[in-house]
Protein backbone atom coordinates (compact mmCIF):
# COMPACT_ATOMS: atom_id res chain seq x y z
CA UNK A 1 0.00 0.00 0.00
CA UNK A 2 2.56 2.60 0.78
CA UNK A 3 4.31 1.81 -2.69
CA UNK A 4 1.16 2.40 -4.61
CA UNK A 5 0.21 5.54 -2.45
CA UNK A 6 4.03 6.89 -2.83
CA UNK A 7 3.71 6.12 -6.62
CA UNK A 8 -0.13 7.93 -7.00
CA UNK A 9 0.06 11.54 -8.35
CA UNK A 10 -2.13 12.73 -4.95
CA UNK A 11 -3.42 12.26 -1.79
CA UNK A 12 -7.25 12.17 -2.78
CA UNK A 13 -6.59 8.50 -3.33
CA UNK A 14 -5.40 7.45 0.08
CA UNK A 15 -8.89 7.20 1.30
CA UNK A 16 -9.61 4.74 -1.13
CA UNK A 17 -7.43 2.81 -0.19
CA UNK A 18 -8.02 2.77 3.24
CA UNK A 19 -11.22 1.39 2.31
CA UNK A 20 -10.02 -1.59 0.50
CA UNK A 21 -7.32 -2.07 3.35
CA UNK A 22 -10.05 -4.32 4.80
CA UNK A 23 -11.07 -6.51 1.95
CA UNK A 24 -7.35 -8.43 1.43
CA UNK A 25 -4.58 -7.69 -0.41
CA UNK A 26 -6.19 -8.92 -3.89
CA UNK A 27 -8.46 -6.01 -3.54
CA UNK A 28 -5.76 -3.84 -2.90
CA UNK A 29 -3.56 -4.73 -5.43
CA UNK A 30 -6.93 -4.62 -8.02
CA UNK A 31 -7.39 -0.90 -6.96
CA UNK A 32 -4.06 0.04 -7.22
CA UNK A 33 -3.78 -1.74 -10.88
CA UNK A 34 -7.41 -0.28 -11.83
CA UNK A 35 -6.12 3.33 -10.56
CA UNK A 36 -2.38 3.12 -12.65
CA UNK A 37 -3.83 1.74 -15.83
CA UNK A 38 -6.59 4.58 -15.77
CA UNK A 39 -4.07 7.41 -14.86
CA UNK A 40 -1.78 5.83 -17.83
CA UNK A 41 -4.36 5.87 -20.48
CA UNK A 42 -5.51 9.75 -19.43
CA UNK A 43 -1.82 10.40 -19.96
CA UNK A 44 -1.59 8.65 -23.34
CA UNK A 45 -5.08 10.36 -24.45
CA UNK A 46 -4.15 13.99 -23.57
CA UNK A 47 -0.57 13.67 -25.35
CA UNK A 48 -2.11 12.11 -28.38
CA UNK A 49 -5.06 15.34 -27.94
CA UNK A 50 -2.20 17.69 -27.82
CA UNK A 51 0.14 16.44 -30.68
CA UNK A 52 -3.06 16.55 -32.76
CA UNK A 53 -4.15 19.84 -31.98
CA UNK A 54 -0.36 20.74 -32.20
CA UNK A 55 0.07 19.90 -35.84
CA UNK A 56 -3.64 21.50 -36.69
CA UNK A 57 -3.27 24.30 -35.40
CA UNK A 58 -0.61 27.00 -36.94
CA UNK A 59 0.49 29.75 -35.18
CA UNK A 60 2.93 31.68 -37.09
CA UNK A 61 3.74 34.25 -34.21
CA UNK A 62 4.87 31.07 -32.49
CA UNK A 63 7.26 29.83 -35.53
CA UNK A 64 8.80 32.67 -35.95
CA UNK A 65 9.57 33.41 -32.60
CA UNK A 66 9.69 29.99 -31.29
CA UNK A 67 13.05 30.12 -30.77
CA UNK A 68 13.24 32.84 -28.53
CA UNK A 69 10.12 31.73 -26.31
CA UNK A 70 11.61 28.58 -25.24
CA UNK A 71 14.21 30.11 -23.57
CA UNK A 72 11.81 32.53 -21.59
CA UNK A 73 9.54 29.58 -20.61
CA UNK A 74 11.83 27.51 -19.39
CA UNK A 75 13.58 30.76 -17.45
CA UNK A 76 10.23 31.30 -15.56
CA UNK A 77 9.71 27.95 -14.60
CA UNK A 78 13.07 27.74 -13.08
CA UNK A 79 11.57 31.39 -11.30
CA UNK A 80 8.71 29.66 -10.27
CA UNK A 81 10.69 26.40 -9.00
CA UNK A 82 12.51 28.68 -7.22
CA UNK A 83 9.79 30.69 -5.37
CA UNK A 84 8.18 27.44 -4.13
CA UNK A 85 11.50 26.60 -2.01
């Protein structure tokens, strides 16, 4: 259980499963599976949304100054890494 609860992306799960804590370790281990395969295929179907709407879309503000915007956005996430510390 702590694996699975150390691996899940929040703590809104932990009450579920403290529920199944009583009903075995099969139970467990289902919930757990259920919970990684569902959070793996909403991962695989907003990537595959994004790359789609990626190649429809054309911005061409963004290609030609792509370049330089990549540097800024990775600049203030480094700001905002920073602030959370």
């Amino acid at each position: 259980m702590v694996a699975g609860v150390a691996a899940s992306p929040d703590g809104a799960f932990v009450p579920v499963l403290l529920a199944a804590l009583p009903l075995g370790v099969i139970t467990i281990s289902s919930v757990l599976l259920i919970y990684s395969l569902a959070t793996l295929m909403l991962i695989v179907i907003f990537v595959l949304l994004a790359t789609w709407i990626g190649f429809r879309v054309r911005w061409a503000w963004f290609d030609k100054h792509g370049d330089a915007i990549s540097p800024v956005i990775l600049v203030l996430i480094g700001v905002f890494l920073l602030m959370s510390y």
